[in-house]
PDB file of N, CA and C in Angstrom:
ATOM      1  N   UNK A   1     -10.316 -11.072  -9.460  1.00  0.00           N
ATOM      2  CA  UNK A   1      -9.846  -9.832 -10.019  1.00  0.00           C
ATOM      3  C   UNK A   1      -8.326  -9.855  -9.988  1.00  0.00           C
ATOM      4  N   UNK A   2      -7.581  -9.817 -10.763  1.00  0.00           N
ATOM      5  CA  UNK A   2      -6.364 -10.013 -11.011  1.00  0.00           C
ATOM      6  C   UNK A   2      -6.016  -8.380 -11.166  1.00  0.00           C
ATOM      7  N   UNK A   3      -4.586  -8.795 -10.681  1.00  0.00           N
ATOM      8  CA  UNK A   3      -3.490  -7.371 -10.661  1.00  0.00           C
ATOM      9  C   UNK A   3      -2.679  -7.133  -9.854  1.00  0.00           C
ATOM     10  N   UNK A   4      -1.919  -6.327  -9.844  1.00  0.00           N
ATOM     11  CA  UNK A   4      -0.372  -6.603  -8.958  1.00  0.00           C
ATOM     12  C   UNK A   4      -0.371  -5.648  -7.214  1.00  0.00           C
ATOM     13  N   UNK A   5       0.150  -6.801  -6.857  1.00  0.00           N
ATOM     14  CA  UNK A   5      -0.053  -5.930  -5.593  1.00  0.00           C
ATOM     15  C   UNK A   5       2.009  -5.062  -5.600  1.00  0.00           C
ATOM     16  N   UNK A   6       2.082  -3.687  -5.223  1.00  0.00           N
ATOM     17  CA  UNK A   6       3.776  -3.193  -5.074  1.00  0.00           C
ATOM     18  C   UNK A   6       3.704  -2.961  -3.652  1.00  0.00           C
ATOM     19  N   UNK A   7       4.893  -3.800  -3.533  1.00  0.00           N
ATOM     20  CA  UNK A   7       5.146  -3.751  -2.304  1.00  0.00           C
ATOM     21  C   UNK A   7       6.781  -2.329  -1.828  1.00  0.00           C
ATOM     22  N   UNK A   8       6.715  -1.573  -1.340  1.00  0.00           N
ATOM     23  CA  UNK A   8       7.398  -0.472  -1.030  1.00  0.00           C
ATOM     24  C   UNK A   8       8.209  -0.635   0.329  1.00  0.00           C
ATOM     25  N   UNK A   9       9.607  -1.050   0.139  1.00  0.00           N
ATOM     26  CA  UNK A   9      10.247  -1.014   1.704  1.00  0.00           C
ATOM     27  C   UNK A   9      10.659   0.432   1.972  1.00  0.00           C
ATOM     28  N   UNK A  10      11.035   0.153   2.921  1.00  0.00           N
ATOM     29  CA  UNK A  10      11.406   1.998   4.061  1.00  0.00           C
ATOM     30  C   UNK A  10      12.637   2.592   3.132  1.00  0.00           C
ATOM     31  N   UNK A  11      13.017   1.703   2.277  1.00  0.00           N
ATOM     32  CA  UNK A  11      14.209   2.379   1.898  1.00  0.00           C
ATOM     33  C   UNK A  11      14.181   2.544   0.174  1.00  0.00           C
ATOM     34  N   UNK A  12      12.630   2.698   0.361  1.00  0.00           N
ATOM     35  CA  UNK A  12      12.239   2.471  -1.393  1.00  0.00           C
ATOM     36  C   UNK A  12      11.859   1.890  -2.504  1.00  0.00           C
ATOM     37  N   UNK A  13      13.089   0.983  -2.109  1.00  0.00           N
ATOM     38  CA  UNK A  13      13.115  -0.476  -2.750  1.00  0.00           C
ATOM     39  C   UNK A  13      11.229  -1.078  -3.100  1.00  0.00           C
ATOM     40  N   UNK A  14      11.524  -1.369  -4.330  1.00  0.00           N
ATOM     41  CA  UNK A  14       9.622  -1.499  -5.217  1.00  0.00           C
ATOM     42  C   UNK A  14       9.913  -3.022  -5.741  1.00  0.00           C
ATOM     43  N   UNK A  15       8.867  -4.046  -5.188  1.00  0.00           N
ATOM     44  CA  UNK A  15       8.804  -5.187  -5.954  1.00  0.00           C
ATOM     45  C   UNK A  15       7.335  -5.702  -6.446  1.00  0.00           C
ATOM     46  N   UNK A  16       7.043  -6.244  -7.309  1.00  0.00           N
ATOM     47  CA  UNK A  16       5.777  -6.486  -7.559  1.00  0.00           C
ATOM     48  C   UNK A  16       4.810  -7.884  -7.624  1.00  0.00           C
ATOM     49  N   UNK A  17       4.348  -8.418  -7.022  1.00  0.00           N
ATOM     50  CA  UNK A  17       3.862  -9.072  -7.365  1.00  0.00           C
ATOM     51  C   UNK A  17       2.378  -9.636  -7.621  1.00  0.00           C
ATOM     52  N   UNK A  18       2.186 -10.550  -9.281  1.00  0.00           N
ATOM     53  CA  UNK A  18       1.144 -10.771  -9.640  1.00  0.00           C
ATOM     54  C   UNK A  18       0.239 -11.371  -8.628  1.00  0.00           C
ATOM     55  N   UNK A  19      -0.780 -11.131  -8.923  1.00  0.00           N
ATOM     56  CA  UNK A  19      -2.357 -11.538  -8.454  1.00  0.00           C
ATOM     57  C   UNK A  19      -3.033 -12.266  -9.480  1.00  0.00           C
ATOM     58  N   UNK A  20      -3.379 -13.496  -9.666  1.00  0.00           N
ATOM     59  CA  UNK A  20      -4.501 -13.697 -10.565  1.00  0.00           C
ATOM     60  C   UNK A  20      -5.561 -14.395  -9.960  1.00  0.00           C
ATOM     61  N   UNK A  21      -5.824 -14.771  -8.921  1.00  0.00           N
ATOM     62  CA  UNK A  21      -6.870 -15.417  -8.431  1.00  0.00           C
ATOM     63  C   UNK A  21      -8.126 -14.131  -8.090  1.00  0.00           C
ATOM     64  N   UNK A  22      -9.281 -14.732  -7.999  1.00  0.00           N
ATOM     65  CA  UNK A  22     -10.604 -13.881  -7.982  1.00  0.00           C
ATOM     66  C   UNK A  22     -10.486 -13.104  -6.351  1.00  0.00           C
ATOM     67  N   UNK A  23     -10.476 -12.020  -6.822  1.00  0.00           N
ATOM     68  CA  UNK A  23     -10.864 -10.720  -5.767  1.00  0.00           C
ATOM     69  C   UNK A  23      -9.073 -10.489  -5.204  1.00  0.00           C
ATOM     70  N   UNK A  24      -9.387  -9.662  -4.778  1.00  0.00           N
ATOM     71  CA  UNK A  24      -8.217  -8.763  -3.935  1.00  0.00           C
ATOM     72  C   UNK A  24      -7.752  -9.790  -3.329  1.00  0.00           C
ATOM     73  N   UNK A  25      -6.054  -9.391  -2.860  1.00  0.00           N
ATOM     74  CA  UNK A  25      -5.483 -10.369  -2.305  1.00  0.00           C
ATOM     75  C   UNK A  25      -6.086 -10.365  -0.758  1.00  0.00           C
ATOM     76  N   UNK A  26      -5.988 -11.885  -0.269  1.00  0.00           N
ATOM     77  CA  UNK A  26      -6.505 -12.270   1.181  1.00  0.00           C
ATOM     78  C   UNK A  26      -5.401 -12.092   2.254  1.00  0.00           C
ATOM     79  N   UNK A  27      -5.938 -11.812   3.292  1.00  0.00           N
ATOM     80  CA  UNK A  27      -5.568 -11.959   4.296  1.00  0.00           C
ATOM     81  C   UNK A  27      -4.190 -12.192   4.698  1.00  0.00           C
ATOM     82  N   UNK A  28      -3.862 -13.686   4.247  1.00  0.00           N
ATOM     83  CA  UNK A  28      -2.373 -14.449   4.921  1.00  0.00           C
ATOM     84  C   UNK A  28      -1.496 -13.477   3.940  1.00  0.00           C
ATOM     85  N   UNK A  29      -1.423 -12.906   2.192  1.00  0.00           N
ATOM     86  CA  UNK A  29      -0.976 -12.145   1.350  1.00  0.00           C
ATOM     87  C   UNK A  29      -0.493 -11.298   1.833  1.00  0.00           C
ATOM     88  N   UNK A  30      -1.241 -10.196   2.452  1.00  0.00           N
ATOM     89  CA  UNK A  30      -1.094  -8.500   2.575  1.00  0.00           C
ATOM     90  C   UNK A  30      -0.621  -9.097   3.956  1.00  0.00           C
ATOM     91  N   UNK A  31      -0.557 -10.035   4.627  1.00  0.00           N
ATOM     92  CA  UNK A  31      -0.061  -9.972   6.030  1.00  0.00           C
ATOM     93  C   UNK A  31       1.357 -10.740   5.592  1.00  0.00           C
ATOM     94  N   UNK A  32       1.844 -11.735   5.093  1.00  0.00           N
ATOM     95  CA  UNK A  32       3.036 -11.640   4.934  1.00  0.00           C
ATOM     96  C   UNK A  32       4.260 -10.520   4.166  1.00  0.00           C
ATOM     97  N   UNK A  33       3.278  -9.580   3.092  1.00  0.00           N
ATOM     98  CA  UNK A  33       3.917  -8.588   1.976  1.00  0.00           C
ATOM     99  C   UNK A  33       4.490  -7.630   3.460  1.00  0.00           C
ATOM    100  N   UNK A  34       3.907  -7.574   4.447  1.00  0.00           N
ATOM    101  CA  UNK A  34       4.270  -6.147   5.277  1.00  0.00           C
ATOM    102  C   UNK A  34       4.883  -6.526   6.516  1.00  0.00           C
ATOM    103  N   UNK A  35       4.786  -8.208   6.741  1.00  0.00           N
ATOM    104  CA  UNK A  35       5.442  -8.356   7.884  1.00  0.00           C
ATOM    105  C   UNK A  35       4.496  -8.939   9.339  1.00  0.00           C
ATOM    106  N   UNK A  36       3.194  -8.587   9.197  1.00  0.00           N
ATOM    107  CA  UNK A  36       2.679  -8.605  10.747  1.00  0.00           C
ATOM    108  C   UNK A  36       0.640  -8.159  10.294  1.00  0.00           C
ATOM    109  N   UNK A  37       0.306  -8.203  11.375  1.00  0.00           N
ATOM    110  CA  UNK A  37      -0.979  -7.306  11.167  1.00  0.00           C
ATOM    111  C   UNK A  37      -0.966  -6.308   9.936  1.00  0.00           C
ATOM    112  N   UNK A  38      -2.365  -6.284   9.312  1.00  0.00           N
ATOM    113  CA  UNK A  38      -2.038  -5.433   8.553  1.00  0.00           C
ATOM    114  C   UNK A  38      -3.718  -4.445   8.915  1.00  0.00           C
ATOM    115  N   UNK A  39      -2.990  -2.660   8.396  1.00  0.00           N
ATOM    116  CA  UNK A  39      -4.082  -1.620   8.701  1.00  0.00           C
ATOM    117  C   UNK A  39      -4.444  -1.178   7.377  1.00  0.00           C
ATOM    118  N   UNK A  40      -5.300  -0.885   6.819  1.00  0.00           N
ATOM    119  CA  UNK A  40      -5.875  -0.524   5.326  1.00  0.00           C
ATOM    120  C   UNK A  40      -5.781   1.157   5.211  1.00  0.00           C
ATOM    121  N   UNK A  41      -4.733   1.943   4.678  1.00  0.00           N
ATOM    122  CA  UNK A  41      -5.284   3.703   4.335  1.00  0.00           C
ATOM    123  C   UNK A  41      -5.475   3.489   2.762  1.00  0.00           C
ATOM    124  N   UNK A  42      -5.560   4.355   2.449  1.00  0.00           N
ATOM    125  CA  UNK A  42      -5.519   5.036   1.340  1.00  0.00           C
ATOM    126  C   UNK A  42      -4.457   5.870   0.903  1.00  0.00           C
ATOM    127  N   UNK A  43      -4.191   5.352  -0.416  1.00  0.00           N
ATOM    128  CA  UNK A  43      -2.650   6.874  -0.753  1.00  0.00           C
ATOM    129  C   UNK A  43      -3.453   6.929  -2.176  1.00  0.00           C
ATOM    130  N   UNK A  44      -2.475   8.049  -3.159  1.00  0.00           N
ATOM    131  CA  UNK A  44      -2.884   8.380  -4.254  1.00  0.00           C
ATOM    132  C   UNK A  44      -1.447   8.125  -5.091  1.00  0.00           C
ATOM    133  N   UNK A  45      -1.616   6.692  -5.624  1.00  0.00           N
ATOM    134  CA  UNK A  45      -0.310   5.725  -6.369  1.00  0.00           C
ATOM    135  C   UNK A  45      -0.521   6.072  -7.740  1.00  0.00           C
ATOM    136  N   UNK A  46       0.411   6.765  -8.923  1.00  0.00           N
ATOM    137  CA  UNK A  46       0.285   6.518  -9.973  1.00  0.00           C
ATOM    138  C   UNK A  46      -1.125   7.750 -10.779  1.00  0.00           C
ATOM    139  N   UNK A  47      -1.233   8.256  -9.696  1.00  0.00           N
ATOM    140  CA  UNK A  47      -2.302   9.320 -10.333  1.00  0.00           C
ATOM    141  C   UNK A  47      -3.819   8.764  -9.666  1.00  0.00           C
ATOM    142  N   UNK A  48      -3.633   7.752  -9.130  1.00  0.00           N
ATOM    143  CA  UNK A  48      -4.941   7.425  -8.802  1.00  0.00           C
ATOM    144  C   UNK A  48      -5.365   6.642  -7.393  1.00  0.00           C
ATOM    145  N   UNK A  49      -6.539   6.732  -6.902  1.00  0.00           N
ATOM    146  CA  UNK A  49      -6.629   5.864  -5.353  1.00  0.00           C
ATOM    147  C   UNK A  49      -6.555   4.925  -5.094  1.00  0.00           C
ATOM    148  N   UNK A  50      -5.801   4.327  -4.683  1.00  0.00           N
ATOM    149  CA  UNK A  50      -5.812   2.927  -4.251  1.00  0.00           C
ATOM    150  C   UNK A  50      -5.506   2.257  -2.759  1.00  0.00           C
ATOM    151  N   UNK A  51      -5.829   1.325  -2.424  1.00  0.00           N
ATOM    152  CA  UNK A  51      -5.787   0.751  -1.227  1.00  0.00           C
ATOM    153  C   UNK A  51      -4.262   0.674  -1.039  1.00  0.00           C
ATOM    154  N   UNK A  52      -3.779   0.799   0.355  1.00  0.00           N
ATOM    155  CA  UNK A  52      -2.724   0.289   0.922  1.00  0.00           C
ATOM    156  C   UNK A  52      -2.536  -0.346   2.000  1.00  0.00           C
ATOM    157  N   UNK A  53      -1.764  -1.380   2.542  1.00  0.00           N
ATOM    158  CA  UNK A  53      -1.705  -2.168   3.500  1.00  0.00           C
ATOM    159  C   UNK A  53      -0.469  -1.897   4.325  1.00  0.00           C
ATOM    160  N   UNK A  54      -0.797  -1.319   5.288  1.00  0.00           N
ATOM    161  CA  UNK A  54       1.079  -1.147   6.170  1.00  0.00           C
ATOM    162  C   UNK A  54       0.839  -1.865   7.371  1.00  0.00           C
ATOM    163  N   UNK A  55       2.007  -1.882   8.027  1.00  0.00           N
ATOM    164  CA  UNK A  55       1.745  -2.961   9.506  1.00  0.00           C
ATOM    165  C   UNK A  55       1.352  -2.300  10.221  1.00  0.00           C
ATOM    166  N   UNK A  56       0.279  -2.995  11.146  1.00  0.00           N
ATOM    167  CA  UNK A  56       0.059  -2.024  12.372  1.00  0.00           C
ATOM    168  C   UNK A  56       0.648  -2.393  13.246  1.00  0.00           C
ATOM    169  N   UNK A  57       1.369  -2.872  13.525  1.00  0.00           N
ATOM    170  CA  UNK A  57       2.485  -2.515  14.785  1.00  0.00           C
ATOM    171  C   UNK A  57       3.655  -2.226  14.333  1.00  0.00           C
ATOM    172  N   UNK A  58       3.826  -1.556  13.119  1.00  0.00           N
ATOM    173  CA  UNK A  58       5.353  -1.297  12.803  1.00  0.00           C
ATOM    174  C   UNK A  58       6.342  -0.150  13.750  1.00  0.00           C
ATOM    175  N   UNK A  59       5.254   0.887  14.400  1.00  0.00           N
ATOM    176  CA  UNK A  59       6.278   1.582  15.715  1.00  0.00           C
ATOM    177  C   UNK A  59       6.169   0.662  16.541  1.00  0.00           C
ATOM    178  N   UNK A  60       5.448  -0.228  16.994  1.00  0.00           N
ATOM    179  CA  UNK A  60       5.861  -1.206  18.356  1.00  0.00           C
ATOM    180  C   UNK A  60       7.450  -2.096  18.148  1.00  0.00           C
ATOM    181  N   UNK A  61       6.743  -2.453  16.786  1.00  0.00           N
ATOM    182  CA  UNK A  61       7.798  -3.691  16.570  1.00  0.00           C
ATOM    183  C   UNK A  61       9.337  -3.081  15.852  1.00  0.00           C
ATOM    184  N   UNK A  62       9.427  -1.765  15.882  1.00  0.00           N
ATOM    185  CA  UNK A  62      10.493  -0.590  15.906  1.00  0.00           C
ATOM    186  C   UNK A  62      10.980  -0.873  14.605  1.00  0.00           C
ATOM    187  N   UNK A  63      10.356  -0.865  13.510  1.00  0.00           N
ATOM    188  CA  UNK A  63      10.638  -0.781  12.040  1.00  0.00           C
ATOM    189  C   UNK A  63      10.703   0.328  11.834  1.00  0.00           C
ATOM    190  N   UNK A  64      11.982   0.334  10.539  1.00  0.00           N
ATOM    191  CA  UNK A  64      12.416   1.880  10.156  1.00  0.00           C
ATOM    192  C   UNK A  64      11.239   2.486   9.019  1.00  0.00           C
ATOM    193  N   UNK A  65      10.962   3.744   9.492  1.00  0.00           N
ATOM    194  CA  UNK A  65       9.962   4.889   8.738  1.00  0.00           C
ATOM    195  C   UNK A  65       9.871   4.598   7.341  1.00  0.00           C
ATOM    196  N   UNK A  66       8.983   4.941   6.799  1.00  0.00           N
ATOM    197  CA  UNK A  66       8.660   4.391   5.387  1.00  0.00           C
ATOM    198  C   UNK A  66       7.893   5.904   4.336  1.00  0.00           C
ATOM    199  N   UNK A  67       9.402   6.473   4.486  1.00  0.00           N
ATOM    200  CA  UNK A  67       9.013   8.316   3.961  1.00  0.00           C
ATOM    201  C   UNK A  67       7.530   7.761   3.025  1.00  0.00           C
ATOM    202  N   UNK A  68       8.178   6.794   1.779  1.00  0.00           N
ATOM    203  CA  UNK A  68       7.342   6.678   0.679  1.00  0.00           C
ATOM    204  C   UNK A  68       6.077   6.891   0.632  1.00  0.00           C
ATOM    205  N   UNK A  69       5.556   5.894   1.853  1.00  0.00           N
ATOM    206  CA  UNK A  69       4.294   5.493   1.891  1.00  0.00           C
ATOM    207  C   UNK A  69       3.579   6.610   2.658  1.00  0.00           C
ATOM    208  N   UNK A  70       4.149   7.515   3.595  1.00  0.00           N
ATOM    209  CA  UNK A  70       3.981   8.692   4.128  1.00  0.00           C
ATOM    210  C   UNK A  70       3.658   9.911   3.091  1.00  0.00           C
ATOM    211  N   UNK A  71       4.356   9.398   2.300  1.00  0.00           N
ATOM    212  CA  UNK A  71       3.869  11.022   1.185  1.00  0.00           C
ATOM    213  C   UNK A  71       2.694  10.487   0.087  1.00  0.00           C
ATOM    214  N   UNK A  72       2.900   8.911   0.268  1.00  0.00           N
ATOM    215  CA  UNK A  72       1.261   8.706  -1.173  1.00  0.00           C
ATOM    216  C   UNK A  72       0.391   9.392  -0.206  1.00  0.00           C
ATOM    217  N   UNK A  73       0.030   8.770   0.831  1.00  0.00           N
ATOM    218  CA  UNK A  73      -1.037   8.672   1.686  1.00  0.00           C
ATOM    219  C   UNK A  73      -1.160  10.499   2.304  1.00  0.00           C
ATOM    220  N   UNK A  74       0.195  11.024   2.373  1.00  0.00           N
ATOM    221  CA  UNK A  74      -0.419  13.098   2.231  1.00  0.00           C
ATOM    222  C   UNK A  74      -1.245  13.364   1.186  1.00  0.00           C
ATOM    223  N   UNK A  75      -0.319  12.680  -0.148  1.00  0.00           N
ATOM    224  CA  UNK A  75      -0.746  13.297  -1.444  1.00  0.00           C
ATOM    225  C   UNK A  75      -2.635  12.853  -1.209  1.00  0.00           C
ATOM    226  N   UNK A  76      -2.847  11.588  -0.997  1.00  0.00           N
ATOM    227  CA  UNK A  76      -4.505  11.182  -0.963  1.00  0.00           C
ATOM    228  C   UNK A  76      -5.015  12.234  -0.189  1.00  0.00           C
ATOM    229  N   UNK A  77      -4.914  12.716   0.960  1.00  0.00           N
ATOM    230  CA  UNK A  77      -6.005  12.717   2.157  1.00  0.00           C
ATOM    231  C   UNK A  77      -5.534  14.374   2.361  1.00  0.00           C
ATOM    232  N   UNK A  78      -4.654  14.789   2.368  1.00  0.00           N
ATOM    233  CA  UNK A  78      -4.117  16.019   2.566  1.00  0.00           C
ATOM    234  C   UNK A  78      -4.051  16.956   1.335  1.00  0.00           C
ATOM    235  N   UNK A  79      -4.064  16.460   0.370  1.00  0.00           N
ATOM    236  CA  UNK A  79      -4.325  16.881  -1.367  1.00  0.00           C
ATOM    237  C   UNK A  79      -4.178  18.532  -1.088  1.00  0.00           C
ATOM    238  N   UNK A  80      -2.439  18.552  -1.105  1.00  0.00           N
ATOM    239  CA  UNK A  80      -2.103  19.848  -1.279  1.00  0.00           C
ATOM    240  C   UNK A  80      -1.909  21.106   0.352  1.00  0.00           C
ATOM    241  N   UNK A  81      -2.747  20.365   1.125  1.00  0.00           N
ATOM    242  CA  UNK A  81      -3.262  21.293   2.413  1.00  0.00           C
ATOM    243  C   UNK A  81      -1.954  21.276   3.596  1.00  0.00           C
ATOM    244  N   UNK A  82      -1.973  21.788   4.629  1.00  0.00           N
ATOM    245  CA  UNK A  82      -0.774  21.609   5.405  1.00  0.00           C
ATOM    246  C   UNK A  82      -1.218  20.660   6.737  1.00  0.00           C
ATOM    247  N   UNK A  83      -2.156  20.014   6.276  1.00  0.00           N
ATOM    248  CA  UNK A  83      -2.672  19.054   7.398  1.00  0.00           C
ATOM    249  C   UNK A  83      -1.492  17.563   7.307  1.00  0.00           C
ATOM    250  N   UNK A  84      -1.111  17.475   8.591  1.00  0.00           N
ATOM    251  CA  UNK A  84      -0.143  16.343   8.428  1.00  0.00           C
ATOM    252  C   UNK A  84      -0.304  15.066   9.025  1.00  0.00           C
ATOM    253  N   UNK A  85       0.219  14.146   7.875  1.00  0.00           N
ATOM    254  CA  UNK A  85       0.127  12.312   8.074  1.00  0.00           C
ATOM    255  C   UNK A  85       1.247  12.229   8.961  1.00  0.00           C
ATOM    256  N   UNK A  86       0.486  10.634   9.570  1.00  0.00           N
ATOM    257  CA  UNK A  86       1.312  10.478  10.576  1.00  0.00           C
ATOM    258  C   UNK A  86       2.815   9.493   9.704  1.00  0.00           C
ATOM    259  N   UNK A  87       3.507   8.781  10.496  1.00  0.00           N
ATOM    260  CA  UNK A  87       4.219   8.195   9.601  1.00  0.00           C
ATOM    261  C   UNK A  87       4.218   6.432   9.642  1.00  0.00           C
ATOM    262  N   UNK A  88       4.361   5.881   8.715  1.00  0.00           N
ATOM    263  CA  UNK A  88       4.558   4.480   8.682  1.00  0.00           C
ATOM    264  C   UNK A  88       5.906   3.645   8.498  1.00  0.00           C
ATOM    265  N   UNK A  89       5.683   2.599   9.709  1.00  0.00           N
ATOM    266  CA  UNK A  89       6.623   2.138   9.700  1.00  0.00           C
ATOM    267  C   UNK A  89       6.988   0.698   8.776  1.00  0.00           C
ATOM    268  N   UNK A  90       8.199   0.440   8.369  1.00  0.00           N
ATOM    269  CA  UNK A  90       7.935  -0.690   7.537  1.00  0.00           C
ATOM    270  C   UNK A  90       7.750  -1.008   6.276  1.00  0.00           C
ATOM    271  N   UNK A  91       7.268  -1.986   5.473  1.00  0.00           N
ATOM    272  CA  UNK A  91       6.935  -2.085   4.346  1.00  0.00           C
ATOM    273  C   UNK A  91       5.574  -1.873   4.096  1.00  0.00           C
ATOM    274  N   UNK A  92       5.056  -1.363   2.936  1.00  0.00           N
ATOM    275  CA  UNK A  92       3.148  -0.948   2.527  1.00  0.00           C
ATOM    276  C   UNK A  92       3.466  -1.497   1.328  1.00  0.00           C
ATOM    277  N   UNK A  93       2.072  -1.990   1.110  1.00  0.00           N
ATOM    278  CA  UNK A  93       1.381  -2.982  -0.266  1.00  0.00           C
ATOM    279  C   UNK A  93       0.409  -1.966  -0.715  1.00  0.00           C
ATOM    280  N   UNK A  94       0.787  -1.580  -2.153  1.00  0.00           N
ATOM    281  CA  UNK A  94      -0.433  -1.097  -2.618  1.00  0.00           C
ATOM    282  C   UNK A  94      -1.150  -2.404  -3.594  1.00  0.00           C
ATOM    283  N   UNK A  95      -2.433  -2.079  -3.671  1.00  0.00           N
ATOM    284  CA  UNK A  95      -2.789  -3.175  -4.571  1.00  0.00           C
ATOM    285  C   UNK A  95      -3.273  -2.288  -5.903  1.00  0.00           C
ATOM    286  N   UNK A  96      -3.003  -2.797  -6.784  1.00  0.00           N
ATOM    287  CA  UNK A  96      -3.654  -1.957  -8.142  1.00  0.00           C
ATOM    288  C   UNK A  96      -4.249  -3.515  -9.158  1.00  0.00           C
ATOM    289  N   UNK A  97      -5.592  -2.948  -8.791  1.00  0.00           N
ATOM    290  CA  UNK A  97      -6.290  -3.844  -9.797  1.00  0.00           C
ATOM    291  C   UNK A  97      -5.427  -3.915 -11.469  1.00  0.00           C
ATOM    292  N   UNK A  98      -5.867  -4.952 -12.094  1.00  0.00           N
ATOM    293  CA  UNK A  98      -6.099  -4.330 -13.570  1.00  0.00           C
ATOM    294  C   UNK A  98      -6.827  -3.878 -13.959  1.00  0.00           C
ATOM    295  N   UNK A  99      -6.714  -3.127 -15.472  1.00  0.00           N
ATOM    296  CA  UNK A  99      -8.375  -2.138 -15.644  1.00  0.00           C
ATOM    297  C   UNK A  99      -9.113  -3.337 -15.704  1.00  0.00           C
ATOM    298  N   UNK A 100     -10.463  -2.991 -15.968  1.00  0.00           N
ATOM    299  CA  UNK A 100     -11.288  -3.390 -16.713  1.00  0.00           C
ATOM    300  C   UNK A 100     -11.552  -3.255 -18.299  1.00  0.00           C
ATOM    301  N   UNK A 101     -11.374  -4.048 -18.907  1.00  0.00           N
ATOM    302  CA  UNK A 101     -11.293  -3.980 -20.474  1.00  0.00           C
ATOM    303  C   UNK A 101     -13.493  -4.521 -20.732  1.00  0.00           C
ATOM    304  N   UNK A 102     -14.003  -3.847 -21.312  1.00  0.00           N
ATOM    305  CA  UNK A 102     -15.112  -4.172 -22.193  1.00  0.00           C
ATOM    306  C   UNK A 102     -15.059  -4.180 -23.356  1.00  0.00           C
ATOM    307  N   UNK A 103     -15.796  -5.200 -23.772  1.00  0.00           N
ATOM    308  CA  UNK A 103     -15.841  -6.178 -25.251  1.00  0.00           C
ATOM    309  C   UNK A 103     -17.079  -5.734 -25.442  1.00  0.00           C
ATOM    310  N   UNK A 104     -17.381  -5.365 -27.125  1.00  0.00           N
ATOM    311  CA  UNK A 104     -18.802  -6.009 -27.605  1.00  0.00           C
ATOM    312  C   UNK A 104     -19.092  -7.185 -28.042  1.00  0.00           C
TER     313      UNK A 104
END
């Protein structure tokens, strides 16, 4: 399944890169895009849900806050309410498939 994974640093900064090999990116991928271990939430990127990858030790390993990825992941799970996300540290990978196109 091909499509780009965006990678989001603490300070905004958006880079992208392609995917074309079969299925979601693996393992060694989403663990070098963020730095370290990686934890899976959910944010709401672009109007729609998608997976995200942030480090899980980014408060241990004292990486600077990552507003960005803090407000997809309100906008997903908090959708409007005053219930509050915690914050992430570091860089987050969203992955966004490509569509699916059908042929007759």
């Amino acid at each position: 399944m091909a499509g780009t994974l965006v990678i989001i640093q603490p300070d905004g900064t958006k880079t992208e890169q392609r995917w074309e090999k079969s299925g979601p990116p693996n393992w060694e991928t989403l663990s070098a895009a963020v730095g370290g271990y990686i934890e899976r939430i959910r944010v709401k990127y672009n109007g729609r849900a998608r997976d995200c990858y942030v480090n899980e030790e980014g408060i241990l390993k004292r990486l600077p806050a990552n507003s960005e990825i803090r407000q997809l992941a309100a906008d997903y799970y908090a959708q409007g309410s005053t219930y509050s996300i915690q914050q992430f540290h570091g860089p987050g990978a969203i992955w966004v498939p490509d569509p699916i196109v059908l042929t007759r």
